[in-house]
Protein backbone atom coordinates (compact mmCIF):
# COMPACT_ATOMS: atom_id res chain seq x y z
CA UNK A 1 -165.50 10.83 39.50
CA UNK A 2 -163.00 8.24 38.36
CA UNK A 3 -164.05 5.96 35.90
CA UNK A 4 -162.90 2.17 35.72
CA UNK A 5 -158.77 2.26 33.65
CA UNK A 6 -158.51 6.05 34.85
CA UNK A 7 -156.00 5.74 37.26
CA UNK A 8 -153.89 3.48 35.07
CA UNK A 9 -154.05 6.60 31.85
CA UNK A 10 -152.73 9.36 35.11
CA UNK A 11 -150.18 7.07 35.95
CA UNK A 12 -149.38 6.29 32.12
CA UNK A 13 -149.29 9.60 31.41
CA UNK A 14 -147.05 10.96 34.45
CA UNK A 15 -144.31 7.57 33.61
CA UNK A 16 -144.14 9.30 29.36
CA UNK A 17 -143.47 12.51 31.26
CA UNK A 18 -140.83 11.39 33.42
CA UNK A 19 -138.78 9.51 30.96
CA UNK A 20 -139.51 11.99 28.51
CA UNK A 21 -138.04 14.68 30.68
CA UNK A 22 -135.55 12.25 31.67
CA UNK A 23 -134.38 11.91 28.20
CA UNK A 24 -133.93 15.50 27.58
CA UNK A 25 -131.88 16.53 30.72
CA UNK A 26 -129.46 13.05 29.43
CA UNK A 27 -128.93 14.46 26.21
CA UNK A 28 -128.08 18.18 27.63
CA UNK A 29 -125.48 16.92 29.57
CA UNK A 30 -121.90 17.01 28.46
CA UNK A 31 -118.83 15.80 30.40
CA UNK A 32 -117.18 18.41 31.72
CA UNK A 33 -114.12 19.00 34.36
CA UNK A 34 -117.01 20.38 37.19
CA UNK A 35 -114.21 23.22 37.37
CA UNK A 36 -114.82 26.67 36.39
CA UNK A 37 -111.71 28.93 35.71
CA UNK A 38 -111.52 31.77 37.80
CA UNK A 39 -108.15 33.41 36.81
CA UNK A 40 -105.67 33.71 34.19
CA UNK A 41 -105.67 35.72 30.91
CA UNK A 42 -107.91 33.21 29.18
CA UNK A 43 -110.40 34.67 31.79
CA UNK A 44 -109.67 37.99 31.51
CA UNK A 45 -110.30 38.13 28.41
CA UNK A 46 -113.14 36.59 27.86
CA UNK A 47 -114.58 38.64 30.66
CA UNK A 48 -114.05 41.32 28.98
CA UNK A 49 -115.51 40.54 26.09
CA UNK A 50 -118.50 40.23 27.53
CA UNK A 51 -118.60 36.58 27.90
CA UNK A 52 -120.13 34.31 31.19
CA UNK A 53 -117.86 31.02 31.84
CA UNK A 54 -120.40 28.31 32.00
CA UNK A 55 -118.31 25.41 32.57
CA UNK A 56 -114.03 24.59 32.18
CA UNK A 57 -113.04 21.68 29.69
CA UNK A 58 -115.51 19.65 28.74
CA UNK A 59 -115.06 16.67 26.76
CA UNK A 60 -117.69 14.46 24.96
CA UNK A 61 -116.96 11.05 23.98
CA UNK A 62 -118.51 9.76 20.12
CA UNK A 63 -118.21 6.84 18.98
CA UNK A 64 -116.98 6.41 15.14
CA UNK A 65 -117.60 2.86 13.12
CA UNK A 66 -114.98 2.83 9.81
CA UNK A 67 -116.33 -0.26 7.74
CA UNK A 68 -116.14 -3.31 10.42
CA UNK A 69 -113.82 -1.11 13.44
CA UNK A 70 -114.92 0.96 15.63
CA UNK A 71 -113.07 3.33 17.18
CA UNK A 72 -113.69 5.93 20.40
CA UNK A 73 -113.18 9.33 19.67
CA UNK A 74 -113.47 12.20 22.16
CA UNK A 75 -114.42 15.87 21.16
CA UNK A 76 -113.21 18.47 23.56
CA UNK A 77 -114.00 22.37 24.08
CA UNK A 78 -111.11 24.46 26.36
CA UNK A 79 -114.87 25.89 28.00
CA UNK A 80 -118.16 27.12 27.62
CA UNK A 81 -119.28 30.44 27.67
CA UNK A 82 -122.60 31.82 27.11
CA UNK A 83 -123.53 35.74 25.91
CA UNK A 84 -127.04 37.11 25.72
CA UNK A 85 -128.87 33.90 26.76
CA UNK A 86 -126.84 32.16 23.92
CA UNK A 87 -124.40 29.04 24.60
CA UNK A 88 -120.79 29.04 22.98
CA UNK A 89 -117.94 26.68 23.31
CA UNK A 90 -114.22 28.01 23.28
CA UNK A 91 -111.00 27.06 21.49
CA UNK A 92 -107.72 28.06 21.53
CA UNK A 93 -105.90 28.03 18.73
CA UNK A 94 -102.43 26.24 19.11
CA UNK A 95 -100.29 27.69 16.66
CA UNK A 96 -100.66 31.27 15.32
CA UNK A 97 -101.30 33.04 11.93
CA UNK A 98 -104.30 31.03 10.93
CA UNK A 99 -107.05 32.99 9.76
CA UNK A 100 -110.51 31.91 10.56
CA UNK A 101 -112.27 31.28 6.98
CA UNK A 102 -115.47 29.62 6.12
CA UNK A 103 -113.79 26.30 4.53
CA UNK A 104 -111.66 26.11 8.54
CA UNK A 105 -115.21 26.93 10.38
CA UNK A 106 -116.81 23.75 7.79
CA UNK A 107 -113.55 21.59 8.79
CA UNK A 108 -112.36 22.32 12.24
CA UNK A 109 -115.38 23.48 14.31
CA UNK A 110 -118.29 22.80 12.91
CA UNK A 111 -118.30 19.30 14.37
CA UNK A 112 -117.76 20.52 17.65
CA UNK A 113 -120.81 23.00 17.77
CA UNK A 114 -122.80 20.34 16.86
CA UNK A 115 -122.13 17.72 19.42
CA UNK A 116 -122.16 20.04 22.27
CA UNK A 117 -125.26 21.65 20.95
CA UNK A 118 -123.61 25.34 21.12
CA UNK A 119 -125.34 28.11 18.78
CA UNK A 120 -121.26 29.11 17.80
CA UNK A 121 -117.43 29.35 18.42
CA UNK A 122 -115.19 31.63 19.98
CA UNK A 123 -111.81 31.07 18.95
CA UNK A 124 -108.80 32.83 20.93
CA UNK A 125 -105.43 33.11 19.83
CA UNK A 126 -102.85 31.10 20.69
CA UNK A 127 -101.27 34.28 22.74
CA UNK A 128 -104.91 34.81 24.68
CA UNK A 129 -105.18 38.58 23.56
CA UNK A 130 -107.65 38.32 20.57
CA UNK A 131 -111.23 36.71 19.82
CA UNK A 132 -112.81 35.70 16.73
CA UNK A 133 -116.81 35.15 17.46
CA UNK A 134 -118.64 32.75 15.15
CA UNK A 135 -121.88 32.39 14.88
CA UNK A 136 -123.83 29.01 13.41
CA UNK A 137 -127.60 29.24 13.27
CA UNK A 138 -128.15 25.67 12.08
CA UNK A 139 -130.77 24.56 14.18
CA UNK A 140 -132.99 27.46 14.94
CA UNK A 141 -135.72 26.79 12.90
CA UNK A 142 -135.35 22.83 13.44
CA UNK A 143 -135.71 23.41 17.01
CA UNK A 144 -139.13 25.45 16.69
CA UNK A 145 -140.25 22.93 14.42
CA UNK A 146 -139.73 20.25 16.83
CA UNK A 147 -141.14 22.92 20.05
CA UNK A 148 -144.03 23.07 17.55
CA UNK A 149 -145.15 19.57 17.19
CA UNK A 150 -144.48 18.81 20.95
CA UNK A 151 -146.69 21.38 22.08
CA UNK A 152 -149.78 20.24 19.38
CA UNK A 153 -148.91 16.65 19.81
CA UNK A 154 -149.30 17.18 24.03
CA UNK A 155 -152.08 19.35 23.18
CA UNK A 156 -154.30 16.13 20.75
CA UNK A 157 -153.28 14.15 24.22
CA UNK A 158 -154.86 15.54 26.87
CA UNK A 159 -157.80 16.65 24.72
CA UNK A 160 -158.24 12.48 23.34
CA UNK A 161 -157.79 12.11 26.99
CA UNK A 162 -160.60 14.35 28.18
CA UNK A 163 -163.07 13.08 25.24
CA UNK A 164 -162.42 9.40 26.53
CA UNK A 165 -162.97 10.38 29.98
CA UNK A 166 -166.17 12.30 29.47
């Protein structure tokens, strides 16, 4: 039996879910051509690596402030892949003969794995016939952290909820 302020904590409740699930899907979302390749030896190749094309180029926009100007900048990914439930974004390089070393990871790509949120890199050569596959596991443990204290934080909720309602 409903008690007196109970319908106002269910609909309290279901609003924090909503925007709280609303706020997650925003934050996934990157913006991306809607356009997934379906030929061409970028493709190929990737196919053949094993690779699933998630999505064609996708571009995110950041904004950067530089003392008192601010200035738009967009980072952009030639596509995303994923392999073994894992998400990757894709570069091509643009001029050969560059090796792909730890300092050129730090400088070049980095950046970009962060802001679309991909667990690594796949870098193809400027000719489309090789792949170098990079892995970052940055936020692995930082994610299971957060999963953590979501679940136990949910968890105090509906039992405080339970102990004020009976």
């Amino acid at each position: 039996m409903l008690e007196r302020g109970d319908g106002f904590v269910y609909v309290l409740i279901v609003l924090l879910l909503v925007a709280w699930a609303w706020y997650f899907a925003k934050r996934r979302r990157g913006l991306s051509s809607g356009t997934i390749p379906t030929s061409g030896k970028l493709v190929e190749l990737l196919k053949e690596e094993g690779y699933d094309i998630v999505s064609g180029k996708a571009k995110i926009p950041v904004k950067v402030d530089i003392g008192d100007r601010e200035t738009d900048v967009i980072m952009s990914v030639d596509c995303i892949v994923r392999q073994n439930g894992r998400k990757y974004v894709v570069k091509v390089e643009r001029e050969e003969g560059e090796a792909v070393t730890v300092k050129r990871v730090r400088e070049r790509f980095l950046a970009v794995c962060l802001a679309f949120q991909a667990d690594g890199i796949v870098v193809v050569s400027a000719d489309k016939t090789r792949i170098k596959h990079v892995d970052i596991d940055l936020r692995s443990s930082f994610k299971m952290h957060r999963l953590r204290w979501g679940v136990v934080s949910f968890l105090l909720g509906v039992g405080l909820t339970f102990f004020w309602l009976y």
